[in-house]
Every structure is written in structure tokens, then in C-alpha cells.
Protein backbone atom coordinates (compact mmCIF):
# COMPACT_ATOMS: atom_id res chain seq x y z
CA UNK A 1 -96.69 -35.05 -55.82
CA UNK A 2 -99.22 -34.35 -58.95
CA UNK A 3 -98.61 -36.33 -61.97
CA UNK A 4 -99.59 -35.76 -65.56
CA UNK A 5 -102.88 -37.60 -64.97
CA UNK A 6 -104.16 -35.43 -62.39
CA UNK A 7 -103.10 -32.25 -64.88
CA UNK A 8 -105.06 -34.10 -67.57
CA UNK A 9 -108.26 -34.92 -64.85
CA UNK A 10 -108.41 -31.08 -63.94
CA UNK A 11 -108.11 -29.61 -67.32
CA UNK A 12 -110.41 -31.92 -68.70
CA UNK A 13 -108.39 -33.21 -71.47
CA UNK A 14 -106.24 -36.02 -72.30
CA UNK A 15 -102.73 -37.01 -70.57
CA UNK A 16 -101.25 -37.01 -74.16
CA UNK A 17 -102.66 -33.53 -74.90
CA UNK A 18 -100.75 -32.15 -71.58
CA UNK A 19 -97.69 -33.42 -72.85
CA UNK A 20 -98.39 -31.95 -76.59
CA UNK A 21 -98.53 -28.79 -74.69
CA UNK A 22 -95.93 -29.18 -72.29
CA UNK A 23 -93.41 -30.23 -74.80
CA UNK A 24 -95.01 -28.37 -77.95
CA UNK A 25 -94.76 -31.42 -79.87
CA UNK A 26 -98.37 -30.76 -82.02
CA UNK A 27 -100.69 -27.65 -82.24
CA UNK A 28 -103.50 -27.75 -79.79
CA UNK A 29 -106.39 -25.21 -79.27
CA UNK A 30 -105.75 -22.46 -77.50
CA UNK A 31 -108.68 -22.98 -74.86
CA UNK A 32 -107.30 -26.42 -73.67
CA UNK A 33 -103.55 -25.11 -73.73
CA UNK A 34 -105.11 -22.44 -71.66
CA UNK A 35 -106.79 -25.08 -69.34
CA UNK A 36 -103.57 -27.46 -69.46
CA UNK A 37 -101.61 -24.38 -67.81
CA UNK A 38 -103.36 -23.24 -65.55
CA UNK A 39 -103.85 -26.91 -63.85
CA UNK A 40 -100.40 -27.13 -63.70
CA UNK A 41 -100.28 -23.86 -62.09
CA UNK A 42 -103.34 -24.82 -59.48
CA UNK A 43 -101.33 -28.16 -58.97
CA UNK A 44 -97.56 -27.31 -58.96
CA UNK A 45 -96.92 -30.06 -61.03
CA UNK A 46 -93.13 -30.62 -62.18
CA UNK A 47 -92.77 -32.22 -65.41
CA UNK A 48 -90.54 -35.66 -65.08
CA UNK A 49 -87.00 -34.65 -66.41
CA UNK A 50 -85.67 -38.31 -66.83
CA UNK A 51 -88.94 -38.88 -68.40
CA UNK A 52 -88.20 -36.15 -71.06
CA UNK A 53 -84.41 -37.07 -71.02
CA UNK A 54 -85.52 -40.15 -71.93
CA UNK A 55 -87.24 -39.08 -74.95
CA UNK A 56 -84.74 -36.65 -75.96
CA UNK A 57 -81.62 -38.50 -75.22
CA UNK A 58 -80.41 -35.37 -73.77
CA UNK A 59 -80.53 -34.48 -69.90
CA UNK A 60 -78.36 -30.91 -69.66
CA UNK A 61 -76.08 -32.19 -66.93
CA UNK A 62 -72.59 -32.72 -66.86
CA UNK A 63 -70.43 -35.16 -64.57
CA UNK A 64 -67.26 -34.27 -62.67
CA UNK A 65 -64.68 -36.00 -61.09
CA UNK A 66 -62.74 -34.65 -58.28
CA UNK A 67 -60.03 -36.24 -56.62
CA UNK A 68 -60.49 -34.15 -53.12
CA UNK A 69 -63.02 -31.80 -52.72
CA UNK A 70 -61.38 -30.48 -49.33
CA UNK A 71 -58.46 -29.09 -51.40
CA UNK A 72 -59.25 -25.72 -52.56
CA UNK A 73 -57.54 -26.13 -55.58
CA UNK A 74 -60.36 -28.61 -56.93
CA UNK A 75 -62.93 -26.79 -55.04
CA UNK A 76 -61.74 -23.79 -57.02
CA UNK A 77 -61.49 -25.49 -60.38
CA UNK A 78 -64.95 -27.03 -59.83
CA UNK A 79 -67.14 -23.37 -59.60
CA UNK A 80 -64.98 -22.40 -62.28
CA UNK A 81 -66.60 -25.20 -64.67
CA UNK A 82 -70.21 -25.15 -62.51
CA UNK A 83 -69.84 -21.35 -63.71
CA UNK A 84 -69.34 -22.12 -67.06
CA UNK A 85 -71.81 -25.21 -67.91
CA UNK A 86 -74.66 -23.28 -66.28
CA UNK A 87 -73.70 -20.62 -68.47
CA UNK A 88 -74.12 -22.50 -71.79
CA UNK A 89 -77.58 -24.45 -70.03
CA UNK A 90 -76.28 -27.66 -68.25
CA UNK A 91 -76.11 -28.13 -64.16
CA UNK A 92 -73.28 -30.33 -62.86
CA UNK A 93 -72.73 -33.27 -60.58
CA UNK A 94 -70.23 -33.43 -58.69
CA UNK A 95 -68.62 -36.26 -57.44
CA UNK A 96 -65.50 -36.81 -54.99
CA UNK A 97 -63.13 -39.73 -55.48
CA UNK A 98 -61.48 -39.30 -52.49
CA UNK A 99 -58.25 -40.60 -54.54
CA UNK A 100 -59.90 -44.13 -54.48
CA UNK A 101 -59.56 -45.86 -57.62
CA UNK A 102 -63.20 -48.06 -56.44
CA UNK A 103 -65.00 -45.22 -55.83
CA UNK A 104 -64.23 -43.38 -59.29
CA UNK A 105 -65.14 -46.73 -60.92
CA UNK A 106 -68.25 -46.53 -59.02
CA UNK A 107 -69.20 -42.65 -59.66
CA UNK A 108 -68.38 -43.65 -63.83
CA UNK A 109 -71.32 -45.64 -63.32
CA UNK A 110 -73.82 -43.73 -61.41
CA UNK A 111 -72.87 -40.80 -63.82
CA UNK A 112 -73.59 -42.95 -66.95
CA UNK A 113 -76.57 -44.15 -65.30
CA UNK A 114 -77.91 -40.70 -64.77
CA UNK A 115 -77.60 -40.59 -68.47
CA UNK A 116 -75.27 -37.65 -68.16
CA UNK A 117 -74.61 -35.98 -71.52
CA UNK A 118 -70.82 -35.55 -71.02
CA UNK A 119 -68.19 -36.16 -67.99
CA UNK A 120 -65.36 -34.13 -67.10
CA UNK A 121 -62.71 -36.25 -64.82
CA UNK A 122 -59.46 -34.48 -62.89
CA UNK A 123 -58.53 -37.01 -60.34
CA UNK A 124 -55.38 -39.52 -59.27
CA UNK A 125 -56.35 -42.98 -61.11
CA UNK A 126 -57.33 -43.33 -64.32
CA UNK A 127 -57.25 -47.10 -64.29
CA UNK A 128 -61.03 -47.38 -64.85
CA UNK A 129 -61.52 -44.92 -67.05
CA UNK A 130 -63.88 -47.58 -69.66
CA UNK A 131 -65.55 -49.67 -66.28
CA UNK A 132 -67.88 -51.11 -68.67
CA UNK A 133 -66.25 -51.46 -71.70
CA UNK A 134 -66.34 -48.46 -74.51
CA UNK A 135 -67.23 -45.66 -72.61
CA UNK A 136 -68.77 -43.39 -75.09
CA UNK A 137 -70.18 -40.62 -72.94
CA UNK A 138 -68.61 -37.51 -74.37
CA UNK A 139 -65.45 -36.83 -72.16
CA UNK A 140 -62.45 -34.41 -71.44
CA UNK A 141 -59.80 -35.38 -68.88
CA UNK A 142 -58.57 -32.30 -66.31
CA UNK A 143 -54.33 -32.17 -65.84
CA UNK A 144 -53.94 -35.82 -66.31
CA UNK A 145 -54.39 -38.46 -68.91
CA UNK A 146 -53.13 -41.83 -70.13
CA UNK A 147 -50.62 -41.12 -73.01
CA UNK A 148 -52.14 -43.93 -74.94
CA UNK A 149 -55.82 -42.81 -74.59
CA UNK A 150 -57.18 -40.84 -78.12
CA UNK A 151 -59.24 -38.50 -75.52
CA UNK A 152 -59.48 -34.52 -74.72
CA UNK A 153 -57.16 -33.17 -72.61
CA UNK A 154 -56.73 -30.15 -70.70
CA UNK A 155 -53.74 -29.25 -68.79
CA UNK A 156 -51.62 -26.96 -66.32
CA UNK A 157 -47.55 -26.77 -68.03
CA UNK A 158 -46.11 -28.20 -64.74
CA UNK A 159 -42.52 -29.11 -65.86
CA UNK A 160 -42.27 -24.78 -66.51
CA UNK A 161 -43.81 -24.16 -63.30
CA UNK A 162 -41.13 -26.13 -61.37
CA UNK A 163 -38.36 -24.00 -63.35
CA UNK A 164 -40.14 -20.92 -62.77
CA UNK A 165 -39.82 -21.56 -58.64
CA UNK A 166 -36.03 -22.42 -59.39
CA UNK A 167 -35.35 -19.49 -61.04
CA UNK A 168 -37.23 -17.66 -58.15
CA UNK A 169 -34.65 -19.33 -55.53
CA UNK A 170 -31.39 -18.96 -57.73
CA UNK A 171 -32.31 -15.09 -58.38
CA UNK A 172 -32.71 -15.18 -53.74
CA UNK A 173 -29.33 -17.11 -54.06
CA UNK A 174 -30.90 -20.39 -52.34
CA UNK A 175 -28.33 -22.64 -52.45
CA UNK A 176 -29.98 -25.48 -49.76
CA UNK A 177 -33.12 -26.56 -51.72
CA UNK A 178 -35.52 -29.01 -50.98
CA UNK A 179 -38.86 -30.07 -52.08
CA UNK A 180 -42.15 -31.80 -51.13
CA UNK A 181 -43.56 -33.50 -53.80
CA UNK A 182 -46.87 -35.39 -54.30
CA UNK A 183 -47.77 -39.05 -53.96
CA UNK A 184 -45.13 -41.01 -55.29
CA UNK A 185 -45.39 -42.10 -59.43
CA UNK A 186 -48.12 -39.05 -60.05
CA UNK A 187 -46.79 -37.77 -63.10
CA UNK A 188 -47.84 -34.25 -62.93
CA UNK A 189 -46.10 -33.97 -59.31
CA UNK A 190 -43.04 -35.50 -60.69
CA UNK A 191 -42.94 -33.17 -64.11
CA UNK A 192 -42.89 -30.39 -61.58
CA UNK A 193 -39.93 -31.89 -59.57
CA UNK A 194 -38.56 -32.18 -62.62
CA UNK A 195 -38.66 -28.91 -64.10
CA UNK A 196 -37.42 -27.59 -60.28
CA UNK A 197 -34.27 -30.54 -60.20
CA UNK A 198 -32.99 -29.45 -63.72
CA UNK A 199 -33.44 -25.45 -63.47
CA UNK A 200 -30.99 -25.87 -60.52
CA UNK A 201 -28.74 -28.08 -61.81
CA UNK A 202 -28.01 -25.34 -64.44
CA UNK A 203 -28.06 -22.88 -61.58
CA UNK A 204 -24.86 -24.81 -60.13
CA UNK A 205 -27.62 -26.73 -57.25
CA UNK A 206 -27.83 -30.11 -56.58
CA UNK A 207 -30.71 -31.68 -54.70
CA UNK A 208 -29.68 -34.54 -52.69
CA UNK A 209 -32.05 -38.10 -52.72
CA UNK A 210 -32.48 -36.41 -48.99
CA UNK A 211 -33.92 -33.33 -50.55
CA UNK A 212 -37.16 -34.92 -52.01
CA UNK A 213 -39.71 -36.08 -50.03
CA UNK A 214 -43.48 -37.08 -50.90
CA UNK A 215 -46.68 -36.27 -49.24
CA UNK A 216 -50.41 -36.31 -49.52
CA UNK A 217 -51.18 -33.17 -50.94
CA UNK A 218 -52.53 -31.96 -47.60
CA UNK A 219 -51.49 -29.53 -45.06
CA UNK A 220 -50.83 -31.90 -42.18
CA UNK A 221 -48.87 -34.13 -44.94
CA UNK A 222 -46.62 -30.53 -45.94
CA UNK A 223 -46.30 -30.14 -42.37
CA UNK A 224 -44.87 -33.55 -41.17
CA UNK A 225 -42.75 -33.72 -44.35
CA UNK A 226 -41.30 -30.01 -43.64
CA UNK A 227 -40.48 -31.40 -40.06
CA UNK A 228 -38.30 -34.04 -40.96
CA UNK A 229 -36.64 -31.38 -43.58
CA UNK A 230 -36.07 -28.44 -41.00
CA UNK A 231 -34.53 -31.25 -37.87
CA UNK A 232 -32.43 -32.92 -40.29
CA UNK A 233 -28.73 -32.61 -40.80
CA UNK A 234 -29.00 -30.70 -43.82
CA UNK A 235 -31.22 -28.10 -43.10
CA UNK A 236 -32.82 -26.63 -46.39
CA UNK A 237 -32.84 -22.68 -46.61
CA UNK A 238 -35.80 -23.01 -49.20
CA UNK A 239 -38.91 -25.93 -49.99
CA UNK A 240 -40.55 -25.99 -53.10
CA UNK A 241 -44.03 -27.74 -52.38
CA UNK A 242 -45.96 -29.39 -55.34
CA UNK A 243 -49.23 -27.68 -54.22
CA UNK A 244 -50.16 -24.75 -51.70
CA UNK A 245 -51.65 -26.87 -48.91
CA UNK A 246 -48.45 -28.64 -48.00
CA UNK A 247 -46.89 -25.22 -48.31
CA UNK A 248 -49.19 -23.92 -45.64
CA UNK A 249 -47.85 -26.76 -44.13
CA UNK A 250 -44.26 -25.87 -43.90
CA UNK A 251 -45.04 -22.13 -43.03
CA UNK A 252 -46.67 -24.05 -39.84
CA UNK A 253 -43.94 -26.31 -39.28
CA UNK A 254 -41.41 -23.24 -39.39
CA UNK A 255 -43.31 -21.07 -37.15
CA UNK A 256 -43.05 -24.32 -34.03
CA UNK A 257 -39.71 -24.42 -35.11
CA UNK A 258 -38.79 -21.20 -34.83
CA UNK A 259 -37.50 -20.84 -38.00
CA UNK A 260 -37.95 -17.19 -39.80
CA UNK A 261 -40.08 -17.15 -43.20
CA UNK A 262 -38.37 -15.52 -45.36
CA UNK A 263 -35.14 -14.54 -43.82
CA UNK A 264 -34.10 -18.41 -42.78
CA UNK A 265 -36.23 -20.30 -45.40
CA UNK A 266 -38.04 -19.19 -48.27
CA UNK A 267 -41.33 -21.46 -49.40
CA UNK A 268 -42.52 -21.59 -52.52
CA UNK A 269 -46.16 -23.28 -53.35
CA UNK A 270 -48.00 -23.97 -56.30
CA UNK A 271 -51.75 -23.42 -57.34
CA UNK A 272 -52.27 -20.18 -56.06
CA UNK A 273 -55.04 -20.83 -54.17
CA UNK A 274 -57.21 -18.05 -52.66
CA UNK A 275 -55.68 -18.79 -49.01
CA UNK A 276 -52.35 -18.15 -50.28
CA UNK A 277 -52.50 -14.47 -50.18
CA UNK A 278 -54.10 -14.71 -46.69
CA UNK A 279 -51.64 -16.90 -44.50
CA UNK A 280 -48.70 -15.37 -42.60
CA UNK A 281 -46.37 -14.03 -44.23
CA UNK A 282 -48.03 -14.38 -47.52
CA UNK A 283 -47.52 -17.89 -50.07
CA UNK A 284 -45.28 -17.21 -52.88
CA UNK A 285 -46.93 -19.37 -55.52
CA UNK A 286 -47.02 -21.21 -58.80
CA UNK A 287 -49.93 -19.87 -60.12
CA UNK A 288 -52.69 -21.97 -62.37
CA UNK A 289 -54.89 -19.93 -64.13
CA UNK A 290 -57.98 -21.97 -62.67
CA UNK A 291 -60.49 -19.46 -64.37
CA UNK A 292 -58.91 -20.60 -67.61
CA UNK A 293 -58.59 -24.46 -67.35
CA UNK A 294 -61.82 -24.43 -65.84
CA UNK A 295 -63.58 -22.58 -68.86
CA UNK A 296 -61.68 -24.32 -71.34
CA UNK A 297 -62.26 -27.63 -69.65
CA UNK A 298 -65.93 -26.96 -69.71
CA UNK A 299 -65.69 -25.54 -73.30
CA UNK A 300 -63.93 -28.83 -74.75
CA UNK A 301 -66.81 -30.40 -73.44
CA UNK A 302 -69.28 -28.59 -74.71
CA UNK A 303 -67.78 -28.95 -78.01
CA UNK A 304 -67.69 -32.44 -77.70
CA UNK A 305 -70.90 -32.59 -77.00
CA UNK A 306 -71.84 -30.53 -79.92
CA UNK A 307 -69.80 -32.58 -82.77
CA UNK A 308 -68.49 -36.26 -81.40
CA UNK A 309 -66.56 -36.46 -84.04
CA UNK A 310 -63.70 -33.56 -83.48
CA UNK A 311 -60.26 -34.55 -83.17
CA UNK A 312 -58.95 -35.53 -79.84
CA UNK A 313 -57.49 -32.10 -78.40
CA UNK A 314 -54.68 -31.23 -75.73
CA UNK A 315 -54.40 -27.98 -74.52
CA UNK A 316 -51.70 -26.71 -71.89
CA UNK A 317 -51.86 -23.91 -70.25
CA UNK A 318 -48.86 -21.98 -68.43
CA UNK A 319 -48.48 -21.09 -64.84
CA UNK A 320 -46.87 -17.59 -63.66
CA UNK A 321 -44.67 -17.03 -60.49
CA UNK A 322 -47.05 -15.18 -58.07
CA UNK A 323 -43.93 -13.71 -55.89
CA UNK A 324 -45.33 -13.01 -52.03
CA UNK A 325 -43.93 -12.49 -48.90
CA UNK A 326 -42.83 -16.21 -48.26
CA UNK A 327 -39.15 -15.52 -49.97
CA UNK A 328 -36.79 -13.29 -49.85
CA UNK A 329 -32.86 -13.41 -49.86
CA UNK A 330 -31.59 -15.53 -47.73
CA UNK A 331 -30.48 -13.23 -44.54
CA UNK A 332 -29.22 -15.93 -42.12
CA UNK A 333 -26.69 -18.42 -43.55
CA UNK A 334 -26.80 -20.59 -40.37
């Protein structure tokens, strides 16, 4: 690989004139800008970007957290800011958690390492959100964020998008509801359980403790919760899932069963992922507007980036009821 010497050697000038001209830091002649370019041409040199980063205190990328990049939800939400930072001049790294409160620890420091000029962080654990003390990379947090933490947040309205699936099952006349919730003591999973537990409750529906289980997030953890559900003694005639994966899940789980989707059980998802509309019968959904958290996510950012100073911000954004084939009114009371 060519360095700035060997640019200097073949043009004939001096390394520090190559990087006048490469960074158009002072006037030089036009003959030895014209001989600085064209060795760099002859030797495909590629100026040093953490050497200029490190001059400029700027390096036009972005990190991101993701708790899971195998859920399309984050996978989703991730192009959506990629999209956006490229837009505006900045490339992203991405990093997975895997839910693993060590590993984001470990990717906070990498990232700040890599000199990133601002982080963006949606995932489970927030625990080491300052690993090293103050961290004062610019930063906006994605759905979730310590109450007591003066930082930017954006956010999906998930209390209203578990009443907007109730109201969806008390207008179908659902009277057997269950749900499938997220890990245990995640507080957007449980605002959604919430908003779902009270709708009802006005709608004259009680969810028994039996009525609420938690899972992974995953299909095969929607699927083994939907099981126990659908074999129990209290059979539900509907399952509200905290996010379209388990959904796809139960859809699975009814088909082995024999159970008919809609007639016998409606399921309700939410995220509206881009599989939802393909999977048999179709995934009636909570939909997040991923275009817009992701833009605005990326736009906080970029704002922060711009003037440290702002205000801490919170922005929520509400989710719509994406009605497919997956309910219906109920058709078999049995």
C-alpha cells in the first residue's frame, strides 16, 4: 500500500506539500499540485482517514447499537438510519449486542475508540451506558431509556399500541384473550401489556395471571409460548404478541394444532414488519412507523452533533392498527 512518502518521492516534492494539497490547507503552485495528483493517481494512494480524523477531530461515522440483528424489526430500523446518515455525509457501524449487557459495554468502547462522532443505541440493557465514566460522545437512545438519564430519546407510543389491538379484539367480540409478552421487566413490552390489560378491562375482559406469558422475542419463543396457550384449559380465542416474530410464531403453532386463523383464534402482532404481509393468512399488526423513528433517530443525532448544547429531547411517535387477514370475528365458540 503507497504512503504519502512515496506520493511525495514521485512528484518530486515534499511529504508536507502532498498533504497541503490533499487537504488544501495552504496555496501551492499549480505545477506541483498538478504533479502531487497525478502520483496519487499513478499510485492509488488512499489518504489515511484516522490520520485526518485525527487532525480534524471529526471522522463522519456514526455508531449503532442493536439488540438482535436477526429480528427484522432492528434490521429494518437500522437501513432506515444507514439511509439517513449517508444522506447527510456519515457511514455507520453497526454493532449487535446480542441482548448481552458485556458485549454492549464492550462495543461502547470499540465505538469510542474508533473516535466515532456520535452513537445511536436501541438495545435491552442500558446498565453501561457511561463504561468509562462521562461518556460524552454525542448520543440519542432508540425506544428505551433510563428515566433518570438527561439524554435524547426517541420512541414508539407502546402503551396506545396495546389499546389499539384491544379495541381490534373487542370490535371481533374476543372475549378469551391472551398475550405473549417480551422478556420479563422490559418496560416497553410491559407498557404494551399494559395498554392491551386496561383497554379490556373497560371492554368488560379480564386476562387471567394464566393469560400472560413471556418470551424471547423470537419466532421459536412465540411458538412454544402459543403451545402452552392453545393445549391449556383455557383455550384463548385471540393472542396479542409484543412483536411480529412471536406472532409468526403462533400462526405456526396453530396451523400443527389445527386450529383455524381467523375463524378459531385471531393473532394480533406488533412492528409491522415486511414479512407480516407475506405469511399465511396475513399478520394483523401494530404498526411502527420505522421510516420515521429511524429518520428522526438519525436526525436527533445529527443535531446533536451540530450544537452539544440543545436540550435533552423525547420524541414519541404513534403506532396504527395495520388490520390483515389474521382476525376476524370469532366463528367457532368451541
Amino acid at each position: 500500500m503507497s504512503t504519502i512518502k512515496d506520493v511525495a518521492r514521485l512528484a518530486g516534492v515534499s511529504y508536507t506539500t502532498v498533504s497541503h494539497v490533499l487537504n488544501q490547507t495552504r496555496p501551492v503552485s499549480a505545477e506541483a499540485r498538478e504533479r502531487v495528483l497525478q502520483a496519487v493517481k499513478d499510485l492509488d494512494y488512499v489518504p489515511s482517514a484516522l490520520a485526518r480524523s485525527l487532525r480534524s477531530k471529526v471522522t463522519g461515522s456514526i455508531g449503532l447499537i442493536i439488540p438482535n440483528n436477526t429480528n427484522p424489526y432492528f434490521s429494518e430500523l437500522a437501513r432506515g438510519i444507514e439511509d439517513h446518515c449517508y444522506g447527510a455525509g456519515y457511514s455507520v457501524i453497526l454493532c449487535n449486542s446480542d441482548d448481552d449487557p458485556d458485549k454492549q459495554r464492550d462495543y461502547l468502547l470499540v465505538l469510542q475508540t474508533k473516535r466515532c462522532d456520535g452513537l445511536i443505541i436501541a438495545t435491552l440493557n442500558q446498565s453501561h451506558l457511561q463504561p468509562t465514566g462521562r461518556l460524552d460522545i454525542p448520543t440519542v437512545l432508540l425506544d428505551r431509556a433510563p428515566k433518570e438519564r438527561d439524554i435524547d430519546l426517541v420512541s414508539t407510543d407502546n402503551f396506545l399500541g396495546g389499546q389499539l389491538a384491544a379495541r381490534h379484539l373487542l370490535e371481533l367480540r374476543r372475549r378469551r384473550v391472551a398475550c405473549i409478552a417480551g422478556p420479563a421487566g422490559l418496560e416497553l413490552s410491559d407498557q404494551r401489556v399494559e395498554g392491551l390489560r386496561r383497554t379490556l378491562a373497560v371492554g368488560g375482559v379480564e386476562m387471567a395471571d394464566g393469560d400472560l406469558l413471556h418470551a424471547d422475542f423470537s419466532g421459536i419463543g412465540g411458538y412454544q409460548a402459543a403451545m402452552r396457550l392453545l393445549q391449556g384449559e383455557r383455550r384463548p380465542d385471540a393472542i396479542f404478541c409484543c412483536n411480529d416474530m412471536m406472532a409468526i410464531g403462533v400462526l405456526r403453532a396453530a396451523g400443527e394444532l389445527q386450529i383455524e386463523v381467523p375463524g378459531q383464534l385471531s393473532v394480533i402482532g406488533f412492528d409491522d414488519i415486511e414479512l407480516a404481509q407475506f405469511v399465511h393468512p396475513p399478520l394483523t399488526t401494530v404498526a411502527q412507523n420505522t421510516r420515521r423513528l429511524g429518520n428522526l433517530t438519525a436526525q436527533f443525532l445529527l443535531e446533536r452533533i451540530a450544537d452539544p448544547a440543545l436540550p435533552a429531547r423525547r420524541e414519541t411517535v404513534a403506532p396504527q392498527l395495520q388490520v390483515r387477514g389474521s382476525t376476524a370475528p370469532l366463528t367457532d365458540p368451541t
